[in-house]
Protein backbone atom coordinates (compact mmCIF):
# COMPACT_ATOMS: atom_id res chain seq x y z
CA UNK A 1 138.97 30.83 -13.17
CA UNK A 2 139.93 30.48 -9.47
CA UNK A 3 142.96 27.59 -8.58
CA UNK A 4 141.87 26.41 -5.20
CA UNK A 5 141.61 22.80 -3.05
CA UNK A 6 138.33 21.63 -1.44
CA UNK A 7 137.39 19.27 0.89
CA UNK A 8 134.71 18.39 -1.43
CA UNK A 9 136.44 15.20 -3.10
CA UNK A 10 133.72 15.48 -6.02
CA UNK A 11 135.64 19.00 -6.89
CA UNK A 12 139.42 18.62 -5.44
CA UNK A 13 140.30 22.03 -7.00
CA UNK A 14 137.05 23.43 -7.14
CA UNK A 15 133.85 23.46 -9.66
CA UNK A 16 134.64 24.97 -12.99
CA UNK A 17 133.79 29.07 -13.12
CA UNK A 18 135.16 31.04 -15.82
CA UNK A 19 135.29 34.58 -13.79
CA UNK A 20 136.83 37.92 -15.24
CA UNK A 21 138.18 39.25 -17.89
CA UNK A 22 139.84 36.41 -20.53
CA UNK A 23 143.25 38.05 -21.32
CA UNK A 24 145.85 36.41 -23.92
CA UNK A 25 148.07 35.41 -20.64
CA UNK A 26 145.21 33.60 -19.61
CA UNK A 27 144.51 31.74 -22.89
CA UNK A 28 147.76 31.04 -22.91
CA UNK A 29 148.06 29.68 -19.17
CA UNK A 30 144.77 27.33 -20.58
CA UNK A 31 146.36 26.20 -23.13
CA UNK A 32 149.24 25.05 -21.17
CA UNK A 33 147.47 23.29 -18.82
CA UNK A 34 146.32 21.25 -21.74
CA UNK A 35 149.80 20.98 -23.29
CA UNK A 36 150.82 19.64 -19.81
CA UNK A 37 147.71 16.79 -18.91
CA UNK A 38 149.42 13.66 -20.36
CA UNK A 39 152.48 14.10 -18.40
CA UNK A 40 150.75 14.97 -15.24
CA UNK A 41 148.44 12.12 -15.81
CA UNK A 42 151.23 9.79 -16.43
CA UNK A 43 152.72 11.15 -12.99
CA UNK A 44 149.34 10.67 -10.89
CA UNK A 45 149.03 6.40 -12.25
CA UNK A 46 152.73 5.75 -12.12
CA UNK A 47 153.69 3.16 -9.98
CA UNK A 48 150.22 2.36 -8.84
CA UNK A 49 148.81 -1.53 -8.25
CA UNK A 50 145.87 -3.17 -10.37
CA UNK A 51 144.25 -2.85 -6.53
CA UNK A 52 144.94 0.45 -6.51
CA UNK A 53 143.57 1.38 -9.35
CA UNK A 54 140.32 -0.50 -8.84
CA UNK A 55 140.14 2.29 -6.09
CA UNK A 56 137.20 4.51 -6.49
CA UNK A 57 138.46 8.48 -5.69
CA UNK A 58 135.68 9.01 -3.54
CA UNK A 59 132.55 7.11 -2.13
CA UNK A 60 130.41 6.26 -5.27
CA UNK A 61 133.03 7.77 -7.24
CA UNK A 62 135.13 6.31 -10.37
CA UNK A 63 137.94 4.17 -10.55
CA UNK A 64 141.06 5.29 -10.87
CA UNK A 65 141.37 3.10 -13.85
CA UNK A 66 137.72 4.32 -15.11
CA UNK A 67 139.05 7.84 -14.86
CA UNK A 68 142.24 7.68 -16.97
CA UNK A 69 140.21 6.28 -19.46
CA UNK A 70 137.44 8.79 -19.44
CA UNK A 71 139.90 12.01 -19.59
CA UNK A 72 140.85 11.13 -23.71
CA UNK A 73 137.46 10.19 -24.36
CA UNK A 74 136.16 13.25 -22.96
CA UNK A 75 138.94 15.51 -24.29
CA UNK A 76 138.51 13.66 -27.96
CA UNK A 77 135.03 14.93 -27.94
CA UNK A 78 136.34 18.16 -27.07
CA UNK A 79 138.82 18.37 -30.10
CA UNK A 80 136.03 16.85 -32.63
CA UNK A 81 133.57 19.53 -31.11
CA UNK A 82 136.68 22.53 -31.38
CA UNK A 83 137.09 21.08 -35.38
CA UNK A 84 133.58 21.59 -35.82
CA UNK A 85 133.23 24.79 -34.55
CA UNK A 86 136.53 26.30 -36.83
CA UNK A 87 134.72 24.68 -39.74
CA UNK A 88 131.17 24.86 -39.50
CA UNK A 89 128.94 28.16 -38.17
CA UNK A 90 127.54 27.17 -34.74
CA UNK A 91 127.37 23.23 -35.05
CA UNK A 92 124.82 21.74 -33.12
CA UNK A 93 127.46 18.68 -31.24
CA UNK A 94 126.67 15.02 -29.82
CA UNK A 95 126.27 14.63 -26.32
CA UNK A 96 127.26 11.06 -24.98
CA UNK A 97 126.74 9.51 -22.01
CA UNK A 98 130.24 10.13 -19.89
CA UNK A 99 128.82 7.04 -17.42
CA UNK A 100 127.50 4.63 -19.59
CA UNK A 101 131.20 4.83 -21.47
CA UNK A 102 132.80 4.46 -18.08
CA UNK A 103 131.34 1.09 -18.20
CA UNK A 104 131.97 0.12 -21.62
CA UNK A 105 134.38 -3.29 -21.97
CA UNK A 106 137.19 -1.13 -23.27
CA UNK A 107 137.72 1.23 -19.64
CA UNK A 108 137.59 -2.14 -17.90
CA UNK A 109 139.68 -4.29 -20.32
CA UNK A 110 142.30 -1.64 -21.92
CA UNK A 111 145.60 -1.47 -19.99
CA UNK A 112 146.35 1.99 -18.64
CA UNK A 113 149.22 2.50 -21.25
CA UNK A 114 146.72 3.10 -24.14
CA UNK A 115 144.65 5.18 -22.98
CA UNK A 116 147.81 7.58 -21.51
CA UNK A 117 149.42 6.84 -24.89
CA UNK A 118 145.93 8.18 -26.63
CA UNK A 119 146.16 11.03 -24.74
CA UNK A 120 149.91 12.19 -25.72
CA UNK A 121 148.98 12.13 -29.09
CA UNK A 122 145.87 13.83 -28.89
CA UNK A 123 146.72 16.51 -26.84
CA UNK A 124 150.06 17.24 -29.06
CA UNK A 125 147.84 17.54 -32.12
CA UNK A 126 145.27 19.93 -29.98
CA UNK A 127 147.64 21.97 -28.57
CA UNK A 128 149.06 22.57 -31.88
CA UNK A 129 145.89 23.43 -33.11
CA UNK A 130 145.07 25.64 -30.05
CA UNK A 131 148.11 27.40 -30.33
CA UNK A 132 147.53 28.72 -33.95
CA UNK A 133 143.92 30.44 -33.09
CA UNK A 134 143.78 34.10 -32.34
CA UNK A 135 141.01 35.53 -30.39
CA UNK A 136 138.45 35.88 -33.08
CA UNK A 137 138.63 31.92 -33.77
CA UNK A 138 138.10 31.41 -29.75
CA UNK A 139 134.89 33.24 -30.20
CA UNK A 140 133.22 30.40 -32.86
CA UNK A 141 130.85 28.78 -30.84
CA UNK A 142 128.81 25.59 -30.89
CA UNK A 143 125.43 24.64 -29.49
CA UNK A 144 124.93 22.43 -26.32
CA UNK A 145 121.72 20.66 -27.02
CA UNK A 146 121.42 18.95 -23.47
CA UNK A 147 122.73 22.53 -21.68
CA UNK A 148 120.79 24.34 -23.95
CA UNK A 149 123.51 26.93 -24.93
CA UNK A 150 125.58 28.26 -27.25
CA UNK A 151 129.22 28.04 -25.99
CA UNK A 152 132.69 29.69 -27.44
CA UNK A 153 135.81 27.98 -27.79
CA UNK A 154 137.17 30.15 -25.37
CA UNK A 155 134.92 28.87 -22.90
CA UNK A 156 135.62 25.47 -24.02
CA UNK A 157 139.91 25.99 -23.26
CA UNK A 158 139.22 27.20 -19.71
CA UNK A 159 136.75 24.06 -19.29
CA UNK A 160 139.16 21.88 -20.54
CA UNK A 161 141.98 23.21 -18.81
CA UNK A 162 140.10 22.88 -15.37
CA UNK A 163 139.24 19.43 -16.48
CA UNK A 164 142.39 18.19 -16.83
CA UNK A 165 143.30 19.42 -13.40
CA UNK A 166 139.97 17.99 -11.68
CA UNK A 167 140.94 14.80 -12.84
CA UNK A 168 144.29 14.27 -11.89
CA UNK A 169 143.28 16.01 -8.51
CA UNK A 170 141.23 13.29 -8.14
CA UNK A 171 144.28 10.71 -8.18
CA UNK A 172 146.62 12.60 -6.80
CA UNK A 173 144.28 13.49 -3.23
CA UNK A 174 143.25 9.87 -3.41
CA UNK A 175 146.56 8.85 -2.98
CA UNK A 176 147.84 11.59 -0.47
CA UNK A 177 144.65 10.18 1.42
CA UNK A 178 145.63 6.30 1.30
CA UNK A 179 149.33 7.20 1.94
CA UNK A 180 150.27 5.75 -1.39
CA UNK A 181 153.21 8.03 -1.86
């Protein structure tokens, strides 16, 4: 998985590839960009204005506010899906609608705090849990109705680990951009 900026402000660091061989340094270096999200989240809102985050990242883009709320929702998905996939063989998961929740009453409503307090706690109990599999328990696999594949656990860390990044990329270019410090 490559680590580079874009001038594409869809993909700040890039669209998600998992290239090469997965090593254990690199599962680990995954799973510590997941251990490390809530505080880099955290670091990319502080300070910021209700005005400011009203502030889509990009033309046509998100909110600020609308993405710190999607990041737990997406990455408590991710945990439910990573539970089913240690306890069932090859779960079929949920999609949901990653918009239409962006929209929901509770990302407009729900001060910042909760969300970024959601997030500390679920990360801490899925790093934990990421940090007792061995490489035969990164190779259970679910099924992806809507992409129509089967995909690992493994794959799942480096996705999420690039997510995490993507998204605070997002704040933290938008605010490099608008000079907001």
């Amino acid at each position: 998985m490559t680590r580079v900026a874009t001038t594409d402000l869809r993909y700040p660091i890039g669209e998600f590839r998992l290239d090469g061989h997965v090593t254990d340094e690199r599962r680990a270096g995954w799973i510590a960009d997941i251990a490390a999200l809530p505080a880099q989240m955290r670091a990319a809102v502080g300070g910021l204005t209700p005005e400011q985050l009203a502030t889509p990242y990009r033309p046509g883009g998100w909110t600020v506010r609308q993405v710190v709320h999607h990041v737990p929702d997406s990455h408590l998905n991710a945990y439910v899906r990573c539970k089913l996939a240690l306890t069932e063989e090859r779960p079929t998961i949920k999609p949901y609608d990653e918009g239409r929740w962006a929209e929901l009453a509770d990302t407009r409503a729900t001060p910042l705090e909760v969300s970024l307090t959601m997030l500390d706690a679920l990360h801490a109990r899925w790093v934990q849990l990421l940090r007792s599999l061995g490489p035969a328990e990164l190779r259970r696999s679910f099924v992806h109705p809507e992409r129509g594949t089967t995909l690992t656990l493994e794959w799942m860390l480096a996705q999420y680990s690039w997510h995490g990044r993507h998204h605070v990329a997002h704040i933290t270019a938008l605010r490099a951009r608008e000079g907001w410090g």
